[in-house]
C-alpha atoms as a PDB file:
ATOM      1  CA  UNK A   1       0.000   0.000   0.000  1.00  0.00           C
ATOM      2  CA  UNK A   2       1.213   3.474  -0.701  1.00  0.00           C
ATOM      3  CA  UNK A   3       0.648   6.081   1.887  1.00  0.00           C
ATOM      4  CA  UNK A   4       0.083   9.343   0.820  1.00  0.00           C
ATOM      5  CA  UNK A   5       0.152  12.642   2.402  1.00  0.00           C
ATOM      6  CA  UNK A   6      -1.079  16.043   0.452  1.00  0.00           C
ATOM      7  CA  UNK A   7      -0.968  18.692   2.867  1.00  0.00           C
ATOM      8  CA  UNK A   8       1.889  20.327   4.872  1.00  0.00           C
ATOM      9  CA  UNK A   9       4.166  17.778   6.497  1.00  0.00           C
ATOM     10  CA  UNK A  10       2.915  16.028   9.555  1.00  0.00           C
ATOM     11  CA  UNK A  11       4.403  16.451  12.711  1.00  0.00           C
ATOM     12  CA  UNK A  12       3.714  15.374  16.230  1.00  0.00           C
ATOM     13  CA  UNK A  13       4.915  14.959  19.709  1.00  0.00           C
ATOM     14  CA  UNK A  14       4.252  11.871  20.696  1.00  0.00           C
ATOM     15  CA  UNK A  15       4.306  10.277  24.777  1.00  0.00           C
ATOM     16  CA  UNK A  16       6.521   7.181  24.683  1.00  0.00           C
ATOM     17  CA  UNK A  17       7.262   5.873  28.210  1.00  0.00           C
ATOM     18  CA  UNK A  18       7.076   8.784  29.786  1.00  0.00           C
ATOM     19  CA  UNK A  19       5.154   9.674  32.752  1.00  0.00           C
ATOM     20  CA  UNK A  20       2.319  12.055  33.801  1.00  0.00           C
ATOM     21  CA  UNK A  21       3.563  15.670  33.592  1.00  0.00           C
ATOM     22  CA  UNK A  22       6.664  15.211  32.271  1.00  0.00           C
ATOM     23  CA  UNK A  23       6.900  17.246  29.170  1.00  0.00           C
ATOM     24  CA  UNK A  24      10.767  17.573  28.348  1.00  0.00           C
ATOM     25  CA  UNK A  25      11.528  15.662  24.987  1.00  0.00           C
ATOM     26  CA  UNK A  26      14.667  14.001  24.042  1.00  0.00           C
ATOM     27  CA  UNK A  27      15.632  14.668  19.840  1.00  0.00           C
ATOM     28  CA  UNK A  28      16.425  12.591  17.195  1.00  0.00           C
ATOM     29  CA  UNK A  29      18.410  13.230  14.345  1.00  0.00           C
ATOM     30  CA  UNK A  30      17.202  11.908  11.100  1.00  0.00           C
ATOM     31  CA  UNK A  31      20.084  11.879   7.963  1.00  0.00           C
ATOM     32  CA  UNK A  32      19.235  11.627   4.645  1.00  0.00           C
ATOM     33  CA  UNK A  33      18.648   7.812   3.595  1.00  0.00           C
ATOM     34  CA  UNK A  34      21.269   6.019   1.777  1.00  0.00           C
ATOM     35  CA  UNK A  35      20.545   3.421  -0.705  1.00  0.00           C
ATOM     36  CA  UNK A  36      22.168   0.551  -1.510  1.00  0.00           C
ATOM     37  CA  UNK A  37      21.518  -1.340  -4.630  1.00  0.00           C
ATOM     38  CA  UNK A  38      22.772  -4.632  -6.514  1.00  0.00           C
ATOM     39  CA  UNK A  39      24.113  -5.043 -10.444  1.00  0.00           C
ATOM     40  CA  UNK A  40      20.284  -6.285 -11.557  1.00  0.00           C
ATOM     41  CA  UNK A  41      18.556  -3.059  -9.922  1.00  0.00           C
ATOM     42  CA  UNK A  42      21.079  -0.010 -11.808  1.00  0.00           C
ATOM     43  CA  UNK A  43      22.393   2.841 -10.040  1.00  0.00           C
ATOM     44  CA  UNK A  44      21.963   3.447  -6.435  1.00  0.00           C
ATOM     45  CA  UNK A  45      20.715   6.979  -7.436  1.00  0.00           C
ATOM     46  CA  UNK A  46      17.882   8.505  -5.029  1.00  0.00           C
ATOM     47  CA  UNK A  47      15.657  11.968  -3.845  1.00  0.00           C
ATOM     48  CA  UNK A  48      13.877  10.396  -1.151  1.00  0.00           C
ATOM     49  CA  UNK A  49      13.086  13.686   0.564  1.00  0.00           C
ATOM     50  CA  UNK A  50      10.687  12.477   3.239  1.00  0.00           C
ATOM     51  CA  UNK A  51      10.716  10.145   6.045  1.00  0.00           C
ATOM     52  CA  UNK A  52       7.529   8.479   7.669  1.00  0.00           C
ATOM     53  CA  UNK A  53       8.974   7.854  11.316  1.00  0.00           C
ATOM     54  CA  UNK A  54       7.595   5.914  14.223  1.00  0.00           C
ATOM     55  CA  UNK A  55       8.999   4.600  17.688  1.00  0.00           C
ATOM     56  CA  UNK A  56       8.241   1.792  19.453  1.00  0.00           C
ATOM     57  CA  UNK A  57       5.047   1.132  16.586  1.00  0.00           C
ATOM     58  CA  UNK A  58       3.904   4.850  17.211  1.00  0.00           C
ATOM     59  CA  UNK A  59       3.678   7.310  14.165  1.00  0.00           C
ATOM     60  CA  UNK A  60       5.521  10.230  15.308  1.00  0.00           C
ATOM     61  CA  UNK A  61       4.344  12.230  11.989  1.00  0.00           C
ATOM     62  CA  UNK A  62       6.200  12.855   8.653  1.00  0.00           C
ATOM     63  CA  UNK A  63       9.367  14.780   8.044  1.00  0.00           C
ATOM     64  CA  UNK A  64      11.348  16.565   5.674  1.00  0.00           C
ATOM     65  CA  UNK A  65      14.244  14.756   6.015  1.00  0.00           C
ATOM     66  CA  UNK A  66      17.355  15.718   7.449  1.00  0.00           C
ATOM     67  CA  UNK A  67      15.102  16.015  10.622  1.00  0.00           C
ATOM     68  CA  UNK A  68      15.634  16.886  14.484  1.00  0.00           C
ATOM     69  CA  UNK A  69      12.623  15.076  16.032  1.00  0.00           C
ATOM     70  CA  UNK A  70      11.635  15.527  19.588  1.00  0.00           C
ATOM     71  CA  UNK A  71      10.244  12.319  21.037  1.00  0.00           C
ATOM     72  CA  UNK A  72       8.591  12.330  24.838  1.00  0.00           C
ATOM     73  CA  UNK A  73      10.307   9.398  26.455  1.00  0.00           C
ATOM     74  CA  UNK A  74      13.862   8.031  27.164  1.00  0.00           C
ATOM     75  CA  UNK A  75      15.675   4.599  27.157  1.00  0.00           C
ATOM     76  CA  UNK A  76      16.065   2.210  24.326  1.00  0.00           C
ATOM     77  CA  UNK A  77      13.429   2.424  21.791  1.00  0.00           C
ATOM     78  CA  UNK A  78      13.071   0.967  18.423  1.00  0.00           C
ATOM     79  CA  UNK A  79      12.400   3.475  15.642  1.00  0.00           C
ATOM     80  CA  UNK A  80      11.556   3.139  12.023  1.00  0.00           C
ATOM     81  CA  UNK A  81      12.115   5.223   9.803  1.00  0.00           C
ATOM     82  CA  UNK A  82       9.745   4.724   5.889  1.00  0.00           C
ATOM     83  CA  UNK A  83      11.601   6.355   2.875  1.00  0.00           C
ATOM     84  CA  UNK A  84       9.212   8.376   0.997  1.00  0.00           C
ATOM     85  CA  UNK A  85       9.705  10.247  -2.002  1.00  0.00           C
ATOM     86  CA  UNK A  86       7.196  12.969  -3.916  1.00  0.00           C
ATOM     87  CA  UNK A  87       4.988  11.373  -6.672  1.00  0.00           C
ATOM     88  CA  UNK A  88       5.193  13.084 -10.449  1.00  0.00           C
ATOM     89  CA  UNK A  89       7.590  15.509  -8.745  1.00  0.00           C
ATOM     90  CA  UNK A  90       4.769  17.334  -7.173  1.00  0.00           C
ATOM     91  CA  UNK A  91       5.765  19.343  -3.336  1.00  0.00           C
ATOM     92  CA  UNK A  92       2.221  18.609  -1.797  1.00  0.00           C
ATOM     93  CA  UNK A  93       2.076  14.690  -3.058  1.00  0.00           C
ATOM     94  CA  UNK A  94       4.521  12.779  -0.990  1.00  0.00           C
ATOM     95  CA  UNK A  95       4.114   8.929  -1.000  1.00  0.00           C
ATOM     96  CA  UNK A  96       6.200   6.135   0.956  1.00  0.00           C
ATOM     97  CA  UNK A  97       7.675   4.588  -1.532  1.00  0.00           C
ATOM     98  CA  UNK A  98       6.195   1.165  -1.985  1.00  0.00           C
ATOM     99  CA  UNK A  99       9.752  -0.678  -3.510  1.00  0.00           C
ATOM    100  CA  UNK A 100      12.279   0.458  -0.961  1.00  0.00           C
ATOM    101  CA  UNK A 101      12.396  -1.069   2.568  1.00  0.00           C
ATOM    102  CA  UNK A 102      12.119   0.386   5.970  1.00  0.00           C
ATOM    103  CA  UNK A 103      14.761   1.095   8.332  1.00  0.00           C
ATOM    104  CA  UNK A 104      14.423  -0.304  11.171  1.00  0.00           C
ATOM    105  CA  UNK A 105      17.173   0.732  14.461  1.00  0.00           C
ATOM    106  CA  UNK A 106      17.568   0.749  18.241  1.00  0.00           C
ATOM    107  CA  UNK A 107      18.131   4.252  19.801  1.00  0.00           C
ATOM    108  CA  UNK A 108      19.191   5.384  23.096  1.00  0.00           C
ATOM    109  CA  UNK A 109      16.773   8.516  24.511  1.00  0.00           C
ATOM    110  CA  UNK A 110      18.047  10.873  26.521  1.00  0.00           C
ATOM    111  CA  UNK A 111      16.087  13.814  27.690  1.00  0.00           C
ATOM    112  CA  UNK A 112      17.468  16.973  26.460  1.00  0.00           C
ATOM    113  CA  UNK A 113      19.900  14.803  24.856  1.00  0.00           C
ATOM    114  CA  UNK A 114      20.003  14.359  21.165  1.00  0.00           C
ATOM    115  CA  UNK A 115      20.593  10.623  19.399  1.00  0.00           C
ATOM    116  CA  UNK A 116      21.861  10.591  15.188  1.00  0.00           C
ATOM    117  CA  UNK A 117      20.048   7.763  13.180  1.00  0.00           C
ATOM    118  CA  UNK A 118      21.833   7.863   9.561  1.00  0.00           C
ATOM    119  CA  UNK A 119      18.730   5.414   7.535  1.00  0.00           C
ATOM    120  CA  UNK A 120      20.140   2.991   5.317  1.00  0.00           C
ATOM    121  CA  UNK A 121      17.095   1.254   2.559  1.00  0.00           C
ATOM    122  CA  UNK A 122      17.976  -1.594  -0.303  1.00  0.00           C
ATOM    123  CA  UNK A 123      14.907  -2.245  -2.891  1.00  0.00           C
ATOM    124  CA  UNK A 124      12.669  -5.000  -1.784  1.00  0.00           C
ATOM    125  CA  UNK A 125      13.388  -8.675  -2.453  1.00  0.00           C
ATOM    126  CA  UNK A 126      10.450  -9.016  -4.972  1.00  0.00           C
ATOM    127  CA  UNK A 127      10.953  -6.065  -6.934  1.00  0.00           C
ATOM    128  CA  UNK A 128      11.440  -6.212 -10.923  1.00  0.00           C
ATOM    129  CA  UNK A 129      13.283  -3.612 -13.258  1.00  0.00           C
ATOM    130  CA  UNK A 130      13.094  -2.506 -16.421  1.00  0.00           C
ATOM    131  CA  UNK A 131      16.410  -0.472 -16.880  1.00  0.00           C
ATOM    132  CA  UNK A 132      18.629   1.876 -19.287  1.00  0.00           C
ATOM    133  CA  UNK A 133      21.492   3.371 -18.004  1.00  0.00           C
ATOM    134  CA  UNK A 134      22.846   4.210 -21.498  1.00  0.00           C
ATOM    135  CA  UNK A 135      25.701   1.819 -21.211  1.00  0.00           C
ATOM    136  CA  UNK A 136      24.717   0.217 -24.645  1.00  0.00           C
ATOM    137  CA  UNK A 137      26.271   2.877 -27.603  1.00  0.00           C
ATOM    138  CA  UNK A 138      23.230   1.461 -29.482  1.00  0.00           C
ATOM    139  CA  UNK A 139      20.421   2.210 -27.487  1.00  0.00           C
ATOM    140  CA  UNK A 140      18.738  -0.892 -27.393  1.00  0.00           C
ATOM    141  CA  UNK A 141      15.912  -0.172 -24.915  1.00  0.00           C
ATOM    142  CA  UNK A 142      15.265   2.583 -26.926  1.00  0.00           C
ATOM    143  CA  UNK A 143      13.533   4.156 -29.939  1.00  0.00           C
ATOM    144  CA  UNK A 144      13.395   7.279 -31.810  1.00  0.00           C
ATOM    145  CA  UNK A 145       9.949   8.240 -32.852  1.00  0.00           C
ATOM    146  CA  UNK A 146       9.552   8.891 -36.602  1.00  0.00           C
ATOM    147  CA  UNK A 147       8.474  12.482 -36.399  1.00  0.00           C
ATOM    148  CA  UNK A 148      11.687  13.276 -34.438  1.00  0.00           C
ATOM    149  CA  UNK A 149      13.907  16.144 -36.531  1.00  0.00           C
ATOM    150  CA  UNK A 150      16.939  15.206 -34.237  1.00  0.00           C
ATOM    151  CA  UNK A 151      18.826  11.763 -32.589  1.00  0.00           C
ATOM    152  CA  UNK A 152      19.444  10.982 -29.048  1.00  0.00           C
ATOM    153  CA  UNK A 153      22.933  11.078 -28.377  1.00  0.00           C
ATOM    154  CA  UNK A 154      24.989   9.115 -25.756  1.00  0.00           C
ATOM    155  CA  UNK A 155      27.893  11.316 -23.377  1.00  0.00           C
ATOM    156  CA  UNK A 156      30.745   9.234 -22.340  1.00  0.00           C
ATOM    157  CA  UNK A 157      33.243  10.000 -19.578  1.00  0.00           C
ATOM    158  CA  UNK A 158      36.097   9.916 -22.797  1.00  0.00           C
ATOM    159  CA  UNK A 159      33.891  12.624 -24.731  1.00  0.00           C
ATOM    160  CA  UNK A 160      31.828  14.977 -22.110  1.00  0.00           C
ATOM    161  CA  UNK A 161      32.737  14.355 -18.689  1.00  0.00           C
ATOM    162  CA  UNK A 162      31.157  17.583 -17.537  1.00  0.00           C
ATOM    163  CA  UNK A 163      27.574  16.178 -18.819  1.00  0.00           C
ATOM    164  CA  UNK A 164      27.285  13.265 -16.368  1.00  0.00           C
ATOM    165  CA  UNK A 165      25.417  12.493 -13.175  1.00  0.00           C
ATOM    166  CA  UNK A 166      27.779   9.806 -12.184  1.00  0.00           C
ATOM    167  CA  UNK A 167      31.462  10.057 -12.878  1.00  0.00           C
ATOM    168  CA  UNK A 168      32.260   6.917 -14.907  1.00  0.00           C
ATOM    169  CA  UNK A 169      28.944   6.348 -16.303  1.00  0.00           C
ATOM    170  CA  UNK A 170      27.347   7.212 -19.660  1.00  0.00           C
ATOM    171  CA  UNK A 171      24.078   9.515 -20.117  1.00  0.00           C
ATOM    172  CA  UNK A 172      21.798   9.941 -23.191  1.00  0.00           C
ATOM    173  CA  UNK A 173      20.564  13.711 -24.029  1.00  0.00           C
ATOM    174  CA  UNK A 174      19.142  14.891 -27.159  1.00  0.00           C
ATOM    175  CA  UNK A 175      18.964  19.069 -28.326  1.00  0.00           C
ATOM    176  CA  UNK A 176      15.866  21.012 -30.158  1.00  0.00           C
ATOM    177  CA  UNK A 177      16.174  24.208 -31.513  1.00  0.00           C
ATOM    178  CA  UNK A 178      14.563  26.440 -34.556  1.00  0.00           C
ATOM    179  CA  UNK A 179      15.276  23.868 -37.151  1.00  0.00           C
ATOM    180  CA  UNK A 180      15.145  20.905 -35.141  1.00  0.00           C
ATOM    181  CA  UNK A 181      11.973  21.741 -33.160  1.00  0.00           C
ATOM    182  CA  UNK A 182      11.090  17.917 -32.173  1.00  0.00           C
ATOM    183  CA  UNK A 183      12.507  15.214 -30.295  1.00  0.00           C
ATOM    184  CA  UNK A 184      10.763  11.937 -29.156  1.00  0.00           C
ATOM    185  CA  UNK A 185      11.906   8.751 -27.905  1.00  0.00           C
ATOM    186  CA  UNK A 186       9.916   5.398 -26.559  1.00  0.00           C
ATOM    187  CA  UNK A 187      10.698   2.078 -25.229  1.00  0.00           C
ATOM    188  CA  UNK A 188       8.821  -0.523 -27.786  1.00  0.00           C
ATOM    189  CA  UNK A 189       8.406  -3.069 -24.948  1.00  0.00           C
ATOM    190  CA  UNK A 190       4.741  -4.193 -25.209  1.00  0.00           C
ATOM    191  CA  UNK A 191       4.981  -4.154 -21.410  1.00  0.00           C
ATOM    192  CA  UNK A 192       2.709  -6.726 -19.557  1.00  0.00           C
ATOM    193  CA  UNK A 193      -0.436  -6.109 -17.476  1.00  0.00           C
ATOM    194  CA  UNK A 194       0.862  -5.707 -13.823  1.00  0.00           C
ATOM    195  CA  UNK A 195      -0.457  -6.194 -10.374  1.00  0.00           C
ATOM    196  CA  UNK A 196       0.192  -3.400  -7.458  1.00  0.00           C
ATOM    197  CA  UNK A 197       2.643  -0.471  -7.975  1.00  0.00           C
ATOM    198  CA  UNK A 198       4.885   0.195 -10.858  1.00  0.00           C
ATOM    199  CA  UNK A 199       6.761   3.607 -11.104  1.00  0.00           C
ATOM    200  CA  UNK A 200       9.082   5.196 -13.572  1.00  0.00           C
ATOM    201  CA  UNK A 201      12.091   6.324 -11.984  1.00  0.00           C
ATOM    202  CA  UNK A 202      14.554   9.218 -14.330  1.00  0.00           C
ATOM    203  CA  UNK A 203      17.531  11.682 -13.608  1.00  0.00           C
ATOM    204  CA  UNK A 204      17.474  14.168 -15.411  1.00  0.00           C
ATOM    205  CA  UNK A 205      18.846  17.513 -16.209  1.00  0.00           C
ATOM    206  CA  UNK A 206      17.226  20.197 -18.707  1.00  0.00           C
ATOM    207  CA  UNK A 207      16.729  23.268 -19.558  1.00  0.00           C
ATOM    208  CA  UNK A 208      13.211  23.168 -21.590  1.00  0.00           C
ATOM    209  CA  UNK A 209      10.239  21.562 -20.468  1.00  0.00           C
ATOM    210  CA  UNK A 210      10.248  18.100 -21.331  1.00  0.00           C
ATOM    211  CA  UNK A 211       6.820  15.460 -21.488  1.00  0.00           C
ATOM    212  CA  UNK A 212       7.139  11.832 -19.736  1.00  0.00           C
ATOM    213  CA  UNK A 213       4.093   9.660 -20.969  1.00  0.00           C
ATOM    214  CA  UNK A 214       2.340   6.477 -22.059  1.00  0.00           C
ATOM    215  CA  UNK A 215       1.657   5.197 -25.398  1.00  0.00           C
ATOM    216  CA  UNK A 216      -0.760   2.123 -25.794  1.00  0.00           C
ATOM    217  CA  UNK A 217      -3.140   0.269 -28.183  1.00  0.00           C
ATOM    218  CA  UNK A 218      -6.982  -0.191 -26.774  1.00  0.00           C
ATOM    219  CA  UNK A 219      -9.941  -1.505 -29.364  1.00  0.00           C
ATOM    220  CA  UNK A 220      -7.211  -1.318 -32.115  1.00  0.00           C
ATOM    221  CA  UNK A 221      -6.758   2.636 -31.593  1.00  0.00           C
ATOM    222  CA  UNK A 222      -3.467   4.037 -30.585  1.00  0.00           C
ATOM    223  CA  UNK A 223      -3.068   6.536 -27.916  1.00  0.00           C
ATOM    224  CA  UNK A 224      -0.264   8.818 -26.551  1.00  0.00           C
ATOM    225  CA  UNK A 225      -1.065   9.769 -23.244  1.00  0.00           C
ATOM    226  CA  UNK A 226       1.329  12.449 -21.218  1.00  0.00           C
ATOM    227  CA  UNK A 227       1.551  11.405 -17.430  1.00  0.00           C
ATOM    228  CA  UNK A 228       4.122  14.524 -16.858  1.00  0.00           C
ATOM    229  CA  UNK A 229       5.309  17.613 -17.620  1.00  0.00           C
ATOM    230  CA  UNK A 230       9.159  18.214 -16.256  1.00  0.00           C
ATOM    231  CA  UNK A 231      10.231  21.282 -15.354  1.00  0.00           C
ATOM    232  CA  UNK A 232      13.863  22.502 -16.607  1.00  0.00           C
ATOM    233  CA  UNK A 233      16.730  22.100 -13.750  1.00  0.00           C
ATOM    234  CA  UNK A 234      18.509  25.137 -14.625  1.00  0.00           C
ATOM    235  CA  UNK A 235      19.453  27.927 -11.939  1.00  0.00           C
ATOM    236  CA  UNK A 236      19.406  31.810 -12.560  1.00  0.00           C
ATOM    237  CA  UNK A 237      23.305  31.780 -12.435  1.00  0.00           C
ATOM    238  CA  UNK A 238      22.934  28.889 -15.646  1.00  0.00           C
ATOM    239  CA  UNK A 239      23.954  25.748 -13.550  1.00  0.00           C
ATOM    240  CA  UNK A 240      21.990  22.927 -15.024  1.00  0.00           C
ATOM    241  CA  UNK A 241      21.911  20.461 -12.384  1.00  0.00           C
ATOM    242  CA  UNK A 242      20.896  17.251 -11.618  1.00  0.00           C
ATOM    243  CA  UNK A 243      17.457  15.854 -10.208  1.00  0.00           C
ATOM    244  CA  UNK A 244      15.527  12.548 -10.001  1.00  0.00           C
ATOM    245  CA  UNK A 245      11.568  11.875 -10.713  1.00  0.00           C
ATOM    246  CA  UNK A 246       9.386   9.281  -9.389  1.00  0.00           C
ATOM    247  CA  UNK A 247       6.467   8.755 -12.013  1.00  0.00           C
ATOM    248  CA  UNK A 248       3.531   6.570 -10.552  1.00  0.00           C
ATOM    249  CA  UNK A 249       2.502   4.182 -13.620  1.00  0.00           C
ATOM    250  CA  UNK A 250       0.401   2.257 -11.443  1.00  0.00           C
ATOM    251  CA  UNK A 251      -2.855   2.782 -12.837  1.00  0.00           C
ATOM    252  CA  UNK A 252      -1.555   2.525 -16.656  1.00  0.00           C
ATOM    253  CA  UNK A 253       0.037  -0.947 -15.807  1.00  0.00           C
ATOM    254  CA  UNK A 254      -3.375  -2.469 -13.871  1.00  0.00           C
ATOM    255  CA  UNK A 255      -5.451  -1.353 -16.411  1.00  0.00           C
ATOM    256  CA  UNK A 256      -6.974  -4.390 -18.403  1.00  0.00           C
ATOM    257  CA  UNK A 257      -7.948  -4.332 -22.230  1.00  0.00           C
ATOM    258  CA  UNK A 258      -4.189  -2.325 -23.018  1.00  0.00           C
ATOM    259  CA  UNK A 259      -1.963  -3.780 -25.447  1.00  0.00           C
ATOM    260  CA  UNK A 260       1.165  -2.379 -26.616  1.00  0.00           C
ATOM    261  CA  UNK A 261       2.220  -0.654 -23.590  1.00  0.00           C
ATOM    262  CA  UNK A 262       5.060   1.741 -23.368  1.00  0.00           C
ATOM    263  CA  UNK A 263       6.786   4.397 -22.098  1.00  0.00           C
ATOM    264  CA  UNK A 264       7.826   7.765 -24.336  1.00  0.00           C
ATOM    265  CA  UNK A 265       9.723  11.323 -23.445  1.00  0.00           C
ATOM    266  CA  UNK A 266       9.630  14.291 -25.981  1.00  0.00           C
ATOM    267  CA  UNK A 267      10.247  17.510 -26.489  1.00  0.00           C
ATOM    268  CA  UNK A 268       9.520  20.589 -28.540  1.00  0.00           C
ATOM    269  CA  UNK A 269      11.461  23.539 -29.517  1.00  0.00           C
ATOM    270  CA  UNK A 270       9.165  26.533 -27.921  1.00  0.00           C
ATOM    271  CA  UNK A 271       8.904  29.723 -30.386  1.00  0.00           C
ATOM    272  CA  UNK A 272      12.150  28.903 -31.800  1.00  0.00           C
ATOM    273  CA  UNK A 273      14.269  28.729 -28.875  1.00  0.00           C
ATOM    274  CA  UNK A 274      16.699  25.885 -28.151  1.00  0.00           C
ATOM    275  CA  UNK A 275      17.438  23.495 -25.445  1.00  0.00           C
ATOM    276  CA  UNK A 276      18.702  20.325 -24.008  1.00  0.00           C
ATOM    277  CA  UNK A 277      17.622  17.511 -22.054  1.00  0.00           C
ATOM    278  CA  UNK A 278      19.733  14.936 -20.110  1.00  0.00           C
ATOM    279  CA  UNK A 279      18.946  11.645 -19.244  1.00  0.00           C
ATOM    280  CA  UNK A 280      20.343   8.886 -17.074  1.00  0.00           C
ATOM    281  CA  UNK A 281      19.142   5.492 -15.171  1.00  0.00           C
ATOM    282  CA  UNK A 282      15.688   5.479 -16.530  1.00  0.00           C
ATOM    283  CA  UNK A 283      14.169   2.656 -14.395  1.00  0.00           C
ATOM    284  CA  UNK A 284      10.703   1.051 -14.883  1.00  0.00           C
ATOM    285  CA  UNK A 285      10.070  -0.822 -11.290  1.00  0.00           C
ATOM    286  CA  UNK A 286       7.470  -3.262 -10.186  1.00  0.00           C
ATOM    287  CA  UNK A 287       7.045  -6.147  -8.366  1.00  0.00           C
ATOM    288  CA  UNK A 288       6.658  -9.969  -9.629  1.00  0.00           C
ATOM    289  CA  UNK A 289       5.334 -12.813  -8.052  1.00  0.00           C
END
C-alpha cells in the first residue's frame, strides 16, 4: 500500500514511556537515507526527501528529512524510519515509496539529549526492473519516434565528462532548436499487465520543459497519453543540475484491455528557442510474483 500525504508535512509529539507531567523531549536526528543497490537493480541513485517515522510502533508524523525530532520518552526504543519520495515531482504529493524497505534501528533517549540515526534502505526482495542506463552505444531499450527532426545522443566520460550524473557512467541527451523543433523517444516493450505499484524512476537535467508519458493500443486505436510535464533544472546563475523523478505508472500498468504498452519522453522547440535535455538510469520498477 502506498501512503500518501497532500498537505503540509505532519508532525507530532508523541508520549513514549514517559510519565504524567513530564513534558521535556529528548531529539532525534534523522540523515538523509542512503541506498544501496545490486548489479540487476542499476544505479543506487535517489531523492527520497521524506521520512515516515515511528517509535516503538507509534507514528511520530512525517518529516522533511534531514530532521531533528523531539520524542517524549527516554531509554532504548526501536524506531523506524519509511523512505518516501514525492509522486510526479509534485511538493504537496509525498508517498512512501512502496519498492524500498524500511529502516528499522535501536536508539538510546536521553532527555534533552540528542541521538543521530543515519537510515540505510535496499529495494525489496520481490521487486522487478526494467532499466537503461545508457551503457549500450546502441540504445537498445530505446527508440526514436519517426516524427523526431533530431537523434538521441549518448555522453561518455572519454567525450563529455562535464555532462554526467555519475562520474564513470554514460548519459543519453538529445537538443531542439529552430530547425530541429522535435525530439521523441519510446521504449517498444509491449509491457505486460501488472499487479500493485509500478513507477518510472529518471535523472534528469534540462533546460526546456520536457513530457514523460504512455503510449498504448486499446480496441485497435493508438493513444499517446502524457503522465508529466518536467520542469527545466537550470538555476538563474545557468547551472543545469541534476534531479531525479518518481512517475507513478500504477494505474496505466493495472489497467486491463491495453496492449502495446510503453513508455515515451519528448520535447519541442518553444517559439524557436533551443534546449537540451539529459537523461540517465531510466528505471521502470514493479514487483513480480
Amino acid at each position: 500500500m502506498i501512503g500518501t500525504i497532500r498537505t503540509p508535512l505532519l508532525a507530532s509529539l508523541v508520549l513514549v514511556g514517559c510519565t504524567k507531567g513530564d513534558r521535556v523531549p529528548a531529539y532525534v536526528e534523522v540523515a538523509p537515507f542512503t541506498l544501496t543497490t545490486t548489479t540487476a537493480q542499476g544505479a543506487a541513485t535517489h531523492k527520497i526527501t521524506d521520512a515516515w517515522v515511528s517509535v516503538d510502533e507509534r507514528l511520530i508524523g512525517v518529516w522533511e528529512l534531514p530532521a531533528r525530532i523531539p520524542v517524549l520518552g527516554e531509554g532504548r526504543k526501536t524506531i523506524s524510519i519509511v523512505p518516501a519520495v514525492k509522486r510526479n515531482g509534485m511538493f504537496d504529493d509525498r508517498v512512501r515509496y512502496p519498492f524500498l524497505n524500511t529502516y528499522t534501528g535501536q536508539v538510546e533517549l536521553v532527555r534533552e539529549g540528542t541521538t543521530t540515526v543515519a537510515p540505510a534502505t535496499t529495494y525489496k526482495s520481490n521487486s522487478l526492473f526494467w532499466i537503461e542506463a545508457f551503457d549500450d552505444p546502441d540504445f537498445a531499450r530505446l527508440n526514436v519516434l519517426p516524427a523526431s527532426d533530431t537523434t538521441l545522443e549518448r555522453y561518455t566520460p572519454a567525450s563529455n565528462p562535464e555532462l554526467l550524473y555519475i562520474e564513470d557512467s554514460p548519459c543519453g541527451g538529445f537538443h531542439v532548436d529552430a530547425t530541429r523543433p522535435y525530439f521523441g523517444l519510446y521504449t517498444d516493450e509491449d509491457f505486460t499487465l501488472a499487479s500493485g505499484a509500478v513507477f518510472l524512476e529518471l535523472d534528469y537535467r534540462c533546460d526546456i520543459i520536457f513530457t514523460i508519458g504512455v503510449l498504448y493500443t486499446s480496441s485497435n486505436i493508438s493513444s499517446y497519453d502524457p503522465v508529466v510535464f518536467v520542469a527545466p533544472t537550470v538555476r538563474s546563475n545557468g547551472f543545469m543540475p541534476w534531479n531525479k523523478i518518481y512517475v507513478d505508472l500504477t494505474g496505466f500498468f493495472n489497467s486491463p484491455g491495453l496492449s502495446q504498452r510503453d513508455i515515451y519522453i519528448e520535447a519541442r522547440s518553444s517559439n524557436g528557442t533551443s534546449g537540451s535535455v539529459y537523461l540517465d538510469n531510466l528505471k521502470i520498477v514493479r514487483f513480480g510474483s
